[in-house]
Protein backbone atom coordinates (compact mmCIF):
# COMPACT_ATOMS: atom_id res chain seq x y z
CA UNK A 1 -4.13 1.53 15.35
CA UNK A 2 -6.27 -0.10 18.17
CA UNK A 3 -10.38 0.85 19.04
CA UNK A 4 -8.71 3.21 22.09
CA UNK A 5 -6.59 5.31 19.33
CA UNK A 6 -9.41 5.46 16.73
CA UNK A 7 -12.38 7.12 18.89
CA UNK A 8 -11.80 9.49 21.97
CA UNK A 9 -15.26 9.96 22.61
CA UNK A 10 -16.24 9.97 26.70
CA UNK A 11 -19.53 8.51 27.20
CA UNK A 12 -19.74 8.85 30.52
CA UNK A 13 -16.47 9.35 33.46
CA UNK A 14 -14.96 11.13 36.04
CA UNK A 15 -12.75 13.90 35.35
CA UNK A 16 -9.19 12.82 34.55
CA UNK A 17 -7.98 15.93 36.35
CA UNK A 18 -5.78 14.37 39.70
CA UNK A 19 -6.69 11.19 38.85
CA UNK A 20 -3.17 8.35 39.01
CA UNK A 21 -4.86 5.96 36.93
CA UNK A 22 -7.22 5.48 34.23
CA UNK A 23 -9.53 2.84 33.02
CA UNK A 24 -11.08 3.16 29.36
CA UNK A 25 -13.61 0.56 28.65
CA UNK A 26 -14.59 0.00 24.71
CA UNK A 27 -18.77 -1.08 25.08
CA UNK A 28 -17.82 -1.69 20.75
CA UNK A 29 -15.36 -4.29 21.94
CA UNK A 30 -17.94 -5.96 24.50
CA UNK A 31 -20.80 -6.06 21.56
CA UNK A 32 -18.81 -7.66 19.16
CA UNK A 33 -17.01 -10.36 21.76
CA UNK A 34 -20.57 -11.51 22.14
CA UNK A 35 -21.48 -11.01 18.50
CA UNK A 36 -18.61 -13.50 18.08
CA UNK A 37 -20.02 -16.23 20.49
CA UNK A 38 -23.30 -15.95 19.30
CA UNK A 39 -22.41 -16.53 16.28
CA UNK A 40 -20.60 -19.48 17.36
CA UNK A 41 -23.02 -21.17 18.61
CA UNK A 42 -25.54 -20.76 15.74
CA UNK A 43 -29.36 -21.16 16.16
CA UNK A 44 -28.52 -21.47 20.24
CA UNK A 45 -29.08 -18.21 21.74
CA UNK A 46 -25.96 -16.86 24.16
CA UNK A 47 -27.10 -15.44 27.58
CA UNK A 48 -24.55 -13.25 29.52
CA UNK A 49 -22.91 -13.91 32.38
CA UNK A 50 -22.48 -10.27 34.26
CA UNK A 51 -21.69 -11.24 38.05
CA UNK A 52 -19.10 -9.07 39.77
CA UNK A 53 -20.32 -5.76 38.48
CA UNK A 54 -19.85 -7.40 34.89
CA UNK A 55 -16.20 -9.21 35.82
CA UNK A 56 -15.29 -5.32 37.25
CA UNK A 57 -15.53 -3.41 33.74
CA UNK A 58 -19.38 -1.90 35.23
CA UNK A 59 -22.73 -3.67 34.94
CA UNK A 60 -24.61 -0.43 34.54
CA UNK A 61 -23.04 0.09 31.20
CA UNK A 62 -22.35 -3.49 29.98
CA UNK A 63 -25.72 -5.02 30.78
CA UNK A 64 -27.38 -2.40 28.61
CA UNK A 65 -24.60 -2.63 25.40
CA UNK A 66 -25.60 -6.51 25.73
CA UNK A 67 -29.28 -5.86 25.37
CA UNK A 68 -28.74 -3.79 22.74
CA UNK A 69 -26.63 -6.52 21.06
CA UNK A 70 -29.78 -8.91 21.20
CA UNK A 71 -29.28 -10.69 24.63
CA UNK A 72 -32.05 -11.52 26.60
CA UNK A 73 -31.04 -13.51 29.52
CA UNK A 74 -28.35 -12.88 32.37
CA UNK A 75 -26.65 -14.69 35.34
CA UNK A 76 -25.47 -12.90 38.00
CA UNK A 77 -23.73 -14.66 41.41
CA UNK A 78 -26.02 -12.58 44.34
CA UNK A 79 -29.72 -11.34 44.40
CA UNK A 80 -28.46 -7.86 44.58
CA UNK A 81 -26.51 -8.09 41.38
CA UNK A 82 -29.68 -9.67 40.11
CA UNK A 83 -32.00 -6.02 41.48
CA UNK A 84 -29.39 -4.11 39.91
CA UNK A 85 -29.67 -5.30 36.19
CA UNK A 86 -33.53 -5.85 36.80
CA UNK A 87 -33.51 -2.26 37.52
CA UNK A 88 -31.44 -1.57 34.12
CA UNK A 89 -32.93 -4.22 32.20
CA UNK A 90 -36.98 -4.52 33.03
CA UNK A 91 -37.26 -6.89 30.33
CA UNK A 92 -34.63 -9.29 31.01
CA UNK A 93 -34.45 -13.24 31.65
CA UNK A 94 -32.50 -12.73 35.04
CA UNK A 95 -31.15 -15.30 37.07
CA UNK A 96 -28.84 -16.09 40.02
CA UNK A 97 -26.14 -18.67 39.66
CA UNK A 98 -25.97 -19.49 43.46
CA UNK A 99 -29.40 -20.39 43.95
CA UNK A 100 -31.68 -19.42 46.89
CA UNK A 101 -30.85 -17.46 50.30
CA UNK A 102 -33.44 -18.82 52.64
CA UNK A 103 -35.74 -15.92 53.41
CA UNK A 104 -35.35 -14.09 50.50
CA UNK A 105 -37.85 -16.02 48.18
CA UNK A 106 -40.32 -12.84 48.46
CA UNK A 107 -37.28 -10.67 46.47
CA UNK A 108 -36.92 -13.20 43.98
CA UNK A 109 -40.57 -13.20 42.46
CA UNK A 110 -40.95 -9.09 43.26
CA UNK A 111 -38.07 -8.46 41.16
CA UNK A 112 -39.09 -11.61 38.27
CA UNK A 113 -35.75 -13.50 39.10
CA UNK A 114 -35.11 -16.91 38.60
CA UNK A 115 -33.25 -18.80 41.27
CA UNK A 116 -30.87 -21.79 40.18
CA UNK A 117 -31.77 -24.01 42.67
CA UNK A 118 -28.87 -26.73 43.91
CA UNK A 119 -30.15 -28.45 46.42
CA UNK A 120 -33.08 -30.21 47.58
CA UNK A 121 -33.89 -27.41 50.58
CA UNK A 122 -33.53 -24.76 47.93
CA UNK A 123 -36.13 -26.61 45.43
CA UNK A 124 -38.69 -26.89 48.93
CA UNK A 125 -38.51 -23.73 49.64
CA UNK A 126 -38.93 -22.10 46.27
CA UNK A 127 -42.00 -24.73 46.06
CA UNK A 128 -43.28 -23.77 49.18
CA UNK A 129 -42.85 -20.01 48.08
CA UNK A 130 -45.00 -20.82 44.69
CA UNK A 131 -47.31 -22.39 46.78
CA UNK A 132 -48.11 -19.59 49.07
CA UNK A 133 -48.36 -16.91 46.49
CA UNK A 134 -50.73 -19.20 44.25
CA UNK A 135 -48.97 -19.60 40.92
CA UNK A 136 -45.46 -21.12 39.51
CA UNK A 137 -42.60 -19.55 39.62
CA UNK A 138 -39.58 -19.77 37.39
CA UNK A 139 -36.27 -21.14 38.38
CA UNK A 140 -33.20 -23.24 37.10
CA UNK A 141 -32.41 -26.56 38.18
CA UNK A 142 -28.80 -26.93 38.85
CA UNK A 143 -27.55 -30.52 39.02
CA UNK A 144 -23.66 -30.95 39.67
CA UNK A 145 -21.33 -33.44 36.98
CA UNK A 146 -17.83 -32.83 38.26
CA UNK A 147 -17.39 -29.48 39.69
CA UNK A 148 -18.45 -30.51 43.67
CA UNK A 149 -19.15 -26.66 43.99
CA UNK A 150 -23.15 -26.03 43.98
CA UNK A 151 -25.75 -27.94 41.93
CA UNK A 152 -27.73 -31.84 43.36
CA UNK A 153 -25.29 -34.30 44.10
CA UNK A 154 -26.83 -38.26 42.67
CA UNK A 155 -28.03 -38.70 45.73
CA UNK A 156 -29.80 -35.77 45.36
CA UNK A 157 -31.10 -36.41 41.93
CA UNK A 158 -31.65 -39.78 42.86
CA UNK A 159 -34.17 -38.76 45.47
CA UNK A 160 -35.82 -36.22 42.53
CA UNK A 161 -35.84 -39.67 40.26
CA UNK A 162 -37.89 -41.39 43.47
CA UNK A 163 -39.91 -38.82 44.52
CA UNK A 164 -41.24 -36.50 40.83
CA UNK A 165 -43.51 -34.43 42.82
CA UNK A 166 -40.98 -32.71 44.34
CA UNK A 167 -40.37 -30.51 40.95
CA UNK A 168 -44.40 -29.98 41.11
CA UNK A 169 -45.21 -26.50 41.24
CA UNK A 170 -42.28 -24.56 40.02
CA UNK A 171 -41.88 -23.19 36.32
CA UNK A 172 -38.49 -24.72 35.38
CA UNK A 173 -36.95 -23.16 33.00
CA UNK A 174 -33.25 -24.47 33.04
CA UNK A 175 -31.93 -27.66 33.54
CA UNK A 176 -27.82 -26.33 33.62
CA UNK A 177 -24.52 -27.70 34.67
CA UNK A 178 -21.10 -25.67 34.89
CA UNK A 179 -17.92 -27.54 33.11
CA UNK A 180 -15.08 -27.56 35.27
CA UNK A 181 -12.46 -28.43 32.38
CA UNK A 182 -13.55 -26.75 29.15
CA UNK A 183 -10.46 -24.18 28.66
CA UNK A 184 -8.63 -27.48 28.37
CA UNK A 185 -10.84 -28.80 25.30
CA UNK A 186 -8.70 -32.26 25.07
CA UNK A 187 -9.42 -33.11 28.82
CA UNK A 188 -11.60 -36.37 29.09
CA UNK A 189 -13.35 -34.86 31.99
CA UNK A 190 -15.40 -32.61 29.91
CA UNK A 191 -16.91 -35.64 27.64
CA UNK A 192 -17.21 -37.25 30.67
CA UNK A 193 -19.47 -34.57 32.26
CA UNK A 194 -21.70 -33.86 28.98
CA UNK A 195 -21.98 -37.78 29.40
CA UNK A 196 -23.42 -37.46 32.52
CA UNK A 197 -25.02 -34.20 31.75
CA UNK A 198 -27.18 -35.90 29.00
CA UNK A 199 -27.65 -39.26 31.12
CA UNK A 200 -28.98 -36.24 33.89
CA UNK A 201 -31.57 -34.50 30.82
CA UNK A 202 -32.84 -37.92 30.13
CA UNK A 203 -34.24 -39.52 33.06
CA UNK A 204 -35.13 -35.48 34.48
CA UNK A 205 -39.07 -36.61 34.96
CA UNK A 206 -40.11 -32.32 34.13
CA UNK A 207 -40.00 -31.01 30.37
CA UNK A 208 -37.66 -28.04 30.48
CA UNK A 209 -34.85 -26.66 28.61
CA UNK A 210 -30.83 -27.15 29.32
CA UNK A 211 -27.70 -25.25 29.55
CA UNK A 212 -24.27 -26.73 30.18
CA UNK A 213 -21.73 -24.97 27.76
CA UNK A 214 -19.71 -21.65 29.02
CA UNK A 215 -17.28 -19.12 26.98
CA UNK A 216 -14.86 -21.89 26.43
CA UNK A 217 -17.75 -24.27 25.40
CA UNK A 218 -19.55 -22.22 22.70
CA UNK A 219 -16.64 -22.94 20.72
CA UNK A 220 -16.85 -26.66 21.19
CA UNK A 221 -18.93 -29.31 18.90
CA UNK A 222 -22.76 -28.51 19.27
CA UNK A 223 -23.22 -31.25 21.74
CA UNK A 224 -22.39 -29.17 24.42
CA UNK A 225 -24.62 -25.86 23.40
CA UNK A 226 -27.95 -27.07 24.43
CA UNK A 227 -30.68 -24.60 24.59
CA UNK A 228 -28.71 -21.65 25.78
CA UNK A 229 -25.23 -20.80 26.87
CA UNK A 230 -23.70 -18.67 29.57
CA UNK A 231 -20.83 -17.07 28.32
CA UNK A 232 -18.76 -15.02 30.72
CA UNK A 233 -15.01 -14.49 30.03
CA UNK A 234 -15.05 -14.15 26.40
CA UNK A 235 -17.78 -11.36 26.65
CA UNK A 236 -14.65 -9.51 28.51
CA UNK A 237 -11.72 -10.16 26.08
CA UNK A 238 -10.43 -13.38 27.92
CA UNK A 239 -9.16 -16.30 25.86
CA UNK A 240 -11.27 -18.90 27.35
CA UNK A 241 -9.39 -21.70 25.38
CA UNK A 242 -5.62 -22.56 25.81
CA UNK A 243 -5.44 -24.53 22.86
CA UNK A 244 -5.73 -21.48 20.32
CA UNK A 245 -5.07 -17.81 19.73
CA UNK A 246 -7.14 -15.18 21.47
CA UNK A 247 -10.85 -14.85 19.33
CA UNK A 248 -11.72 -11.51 20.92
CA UNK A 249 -11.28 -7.95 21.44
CA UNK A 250 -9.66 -6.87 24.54
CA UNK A 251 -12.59 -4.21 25.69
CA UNK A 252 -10.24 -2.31 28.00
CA UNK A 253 -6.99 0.01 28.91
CA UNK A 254 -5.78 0.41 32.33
CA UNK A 255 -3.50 2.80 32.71
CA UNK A 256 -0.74 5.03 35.55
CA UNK A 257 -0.13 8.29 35.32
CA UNK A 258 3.91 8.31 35.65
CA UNK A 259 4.60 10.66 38.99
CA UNK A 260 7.72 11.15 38.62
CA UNK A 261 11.21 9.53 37.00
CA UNK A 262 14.79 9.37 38.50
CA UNK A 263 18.14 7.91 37.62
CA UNK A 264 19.76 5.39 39.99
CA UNK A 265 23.12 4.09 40.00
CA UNK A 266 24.22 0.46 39.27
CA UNK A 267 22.93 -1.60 42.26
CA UNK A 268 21.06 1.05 43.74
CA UNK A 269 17.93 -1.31 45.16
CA UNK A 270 14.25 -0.47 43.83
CA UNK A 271 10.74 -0.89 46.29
CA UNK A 272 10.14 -3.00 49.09
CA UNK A 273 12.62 -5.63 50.47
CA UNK A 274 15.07 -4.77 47.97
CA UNK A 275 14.24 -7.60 45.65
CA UNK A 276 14.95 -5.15 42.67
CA UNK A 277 18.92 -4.13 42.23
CA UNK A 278 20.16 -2.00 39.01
CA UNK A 279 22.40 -4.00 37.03
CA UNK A 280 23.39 -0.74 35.21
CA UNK A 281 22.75 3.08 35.46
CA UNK A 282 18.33 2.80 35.53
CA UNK A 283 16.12 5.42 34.44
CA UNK A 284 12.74 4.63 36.87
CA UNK A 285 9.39 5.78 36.26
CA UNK A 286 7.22 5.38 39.05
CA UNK A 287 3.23 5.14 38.32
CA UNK A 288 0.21 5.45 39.96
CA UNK A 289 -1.57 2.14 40.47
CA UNK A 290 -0.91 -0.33 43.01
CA UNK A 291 -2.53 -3.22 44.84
CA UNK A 292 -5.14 -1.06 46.63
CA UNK A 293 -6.60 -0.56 42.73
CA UNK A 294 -6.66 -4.34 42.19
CA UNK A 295 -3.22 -4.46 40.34
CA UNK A 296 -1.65 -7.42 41.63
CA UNK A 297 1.20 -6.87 43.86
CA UNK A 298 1.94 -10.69 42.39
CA UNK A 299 3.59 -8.93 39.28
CA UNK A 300 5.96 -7.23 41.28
CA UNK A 301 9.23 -7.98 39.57
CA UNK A 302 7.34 -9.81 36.89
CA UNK A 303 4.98 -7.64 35.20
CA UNK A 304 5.55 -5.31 31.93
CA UNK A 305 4.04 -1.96 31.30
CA UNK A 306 3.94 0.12 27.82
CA UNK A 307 4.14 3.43 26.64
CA UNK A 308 2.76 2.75 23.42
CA UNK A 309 3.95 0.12 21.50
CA UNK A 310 7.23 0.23 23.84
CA UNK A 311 6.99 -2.87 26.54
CA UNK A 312 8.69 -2.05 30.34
CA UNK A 313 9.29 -4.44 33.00
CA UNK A 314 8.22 -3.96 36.42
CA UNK A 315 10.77 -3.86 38.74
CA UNK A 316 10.89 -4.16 42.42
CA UNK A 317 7.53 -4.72 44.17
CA UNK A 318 4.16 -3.60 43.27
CA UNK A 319 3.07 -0.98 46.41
CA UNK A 320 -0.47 -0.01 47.56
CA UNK A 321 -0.38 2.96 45.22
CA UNK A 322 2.72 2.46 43.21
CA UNK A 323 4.85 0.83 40.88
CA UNK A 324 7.95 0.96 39.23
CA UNK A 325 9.16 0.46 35.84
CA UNK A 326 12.65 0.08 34.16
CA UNK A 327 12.32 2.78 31.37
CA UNK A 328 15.77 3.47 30.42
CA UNK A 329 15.41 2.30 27.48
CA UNK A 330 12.73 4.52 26.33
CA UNK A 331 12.56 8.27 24.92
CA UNK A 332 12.49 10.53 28.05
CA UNK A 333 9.63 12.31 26.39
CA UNK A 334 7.77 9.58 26.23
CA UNK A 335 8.22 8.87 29.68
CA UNK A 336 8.09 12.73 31.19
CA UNK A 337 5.53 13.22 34.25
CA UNK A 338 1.89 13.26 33.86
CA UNK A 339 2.11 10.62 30.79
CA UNK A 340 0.19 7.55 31.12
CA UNK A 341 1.65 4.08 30.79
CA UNK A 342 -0.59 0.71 29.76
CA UNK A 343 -0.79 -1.68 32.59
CA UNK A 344 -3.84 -3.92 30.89
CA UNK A 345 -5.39 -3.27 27.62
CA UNK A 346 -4.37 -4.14 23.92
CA UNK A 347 -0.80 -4.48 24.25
CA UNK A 348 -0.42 -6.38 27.74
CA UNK A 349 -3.39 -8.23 27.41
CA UNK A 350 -5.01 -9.33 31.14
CA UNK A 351 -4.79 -13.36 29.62
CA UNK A 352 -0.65 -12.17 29.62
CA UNK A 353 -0.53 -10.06 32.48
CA UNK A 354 -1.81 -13.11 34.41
CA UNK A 355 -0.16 -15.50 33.09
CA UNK A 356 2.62 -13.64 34.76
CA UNK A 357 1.13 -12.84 38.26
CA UNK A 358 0.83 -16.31 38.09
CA UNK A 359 -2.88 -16.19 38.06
CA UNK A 360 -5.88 -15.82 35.40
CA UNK A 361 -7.71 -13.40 33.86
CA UNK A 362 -10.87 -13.30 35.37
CA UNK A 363 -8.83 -12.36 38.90
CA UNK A 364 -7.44 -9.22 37.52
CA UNK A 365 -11.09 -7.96 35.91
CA UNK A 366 -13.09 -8.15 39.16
CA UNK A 367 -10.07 -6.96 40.98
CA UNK A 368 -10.07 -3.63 39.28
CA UNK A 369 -10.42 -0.93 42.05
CA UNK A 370 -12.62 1.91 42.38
CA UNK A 371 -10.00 4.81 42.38
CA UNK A 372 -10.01 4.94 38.77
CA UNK A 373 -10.84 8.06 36.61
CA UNK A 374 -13.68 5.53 34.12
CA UNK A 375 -14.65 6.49 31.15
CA UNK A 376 -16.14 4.71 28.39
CA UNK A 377 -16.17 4.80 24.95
CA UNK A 378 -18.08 2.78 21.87
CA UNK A 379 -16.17 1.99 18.51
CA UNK A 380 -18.18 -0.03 16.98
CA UNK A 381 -15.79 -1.52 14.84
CA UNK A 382 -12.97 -2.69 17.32
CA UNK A 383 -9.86 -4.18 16.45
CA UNK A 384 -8.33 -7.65 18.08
């Protein structure tokens, strides 16, 4: 029996009543995913990563369970994702992974949030900030190794290693990095940026602390932990490593309410553009979810749905609000109108699910829509 059987208790939702589609969030699941990286990463503490209303499953409710399970610092993408766990989380180290909006440096210090700053403008006007209020602020310093995203280029750096002064005046915090390889742990390029990393932390001419590893890197050698890690993924039940089985709970079910089920002769297309014929007399159930609630119309023909421990394909293609399922095979009771079906949770994983949409995990979390009925609920002692 999985965490969702053992506990129906409803922390907080909607009512269920009308709703097509569920989503039950486990906040045991998400304490004990980052239980397991701490613990990983042994004296080093683990930050959170909670961008993207906490990769879709709701920041108001998973920046809090994290607290509670002894994190202190979070990274969010955007200054207002920043306000809004500074508003849940007074306390919190708080900081925003893509560095300074020009203009906005006045937010930053009201609300005690720590820009990563990429770029030499970003580091002058964050300076020039500090300077006009009297007193250092803190902030990361993001220097890129390989990902050519955000973060100082070497020429960049370079001028840093030429000119000190301009880190003067600015409570540094962070020195961080982001690994652009490290689900694929045999891939030279991650050596090759903690080489670089390290060469970076070396000749850096401020004393401050460093970051580099992610969810996939906590579970590397200690090299790569540093002074603090961001995990993200593996907070959410993602398997941030292809090389081995899944370490962590799966915090979530998604499910459709089945609207109604019909029997279709042999070759009798199914959805949209026909793609879908019945090979054989088909019992279809459709359900209520579609694309417009962030279920990727990418698994049409491709994805699976369960009823219990009973797997479905998807057939035809995924609609706005719909989709279709081949459940022949299946008790009718089982199936009847008003029953729920799993779309993501325990049994088809989101790590599975996308690996059929042809996509990753992290895309179907912060593509969960709003029309679901939420609820959540707290185990404490989840299952895998």
């Amino acid at each position: 029996m999985d965490s969702f059987s053992r506990s129906t208790e409803q922390v907080s939702s909607p009512s269920d009543l009308g709703a097509l589609s569920r989503l039950t969030v486990d906040l045991g699941a998400i304490r004990a995913n980052y239980q397991r990286l701490s613990e990983s990463l042994g004296d080093v503490p683990a930050g959170a990563v909670v961008k993207a209303n906490a990769y879709g499953l709701g920041v108001e409710r998973i920046a809090p369970t994290l607290w509670d399970a002894g994190c202190r610092f979070f990274f969010t993408a955007t200054l207002p994702e920043a306000i809004q766990v500074r508003a849940l989380l007074p306390k919190a180290g708080i900081s925003v992974l893509n560095g300074l909006v020009s203009g906005c440096e006045p937010l930053f210090a009201e609300h005690g949030i720590a820009p990563a700053l990429g770029s030499l403008e970003q580091i002058a006007d964050w300076k020039a900030h500090c300077g006009r209020v009297g007193k250092s602020l803190p902030a990361l310093l993001h220097v890129d190794t390989g990902m050519s995203r955000t973060g100082l280029d070497a020429g960049e750096w370079q001028a840093v290693l030429d000119t000190p002064q301009l880190l003067d005046g600015v409570d540094w915090l962070y020195l961080m990095s982001h690994l652009s390889c490290s689900d694929e742990p045999e891939n030279p390029e991650n050596r090759r940026q903690l080489e670089a990393f390290q060469a970076i932390r070396q000749t850096c001419p401020t004393q401050m602390k460093y970051s580099l590893a992610n969810s996939a890197a906590c579970l590397f050698d200690s090299s790569y932990h540093f002074d603090i890690a961001r995990p993200g993924i593996g907070i959410y039940g993602g398997n941030p490593r292809a090389d081995r089985p899944n370490p962590h709970a799966c915090p979530i079910r998604l499910e459709g309410r089945v609207l109604q089920t019909r029997t279709i002769a042999a070759d009798t297309p199914v959805s949209y553009g026909a793609t879908w014929r019945a090979k054989r007399e088909t019992r279809v159930a459709t359900l209520g979810a579609g694309y417009a609630d962030g279920y990727l119309r990418s698994l049409s023909d491709r994805g699976r749905v369960a009823f219990g421990d009973r797997v479905c394909p998807i057939i035809g293609r995924v609609t706005m609000d719909t989709i279709m399922a081949d459940v022949t095979d299946l008790p009718p009771d089982l199936t009847r109108p008003g029953a729920f079906a799993e779309l993501l949770g325990p049994t088809i994983t989101p790590d599975d699910a996308a690996a059929a949409g042809g996509t990753i995990s992290y895309e179907l979390l912060t593509s969960l829509g709003a029309r679901y009925a939420r609820r959540y609920i707290d185990t404490g002692s989840p299952t895998a």
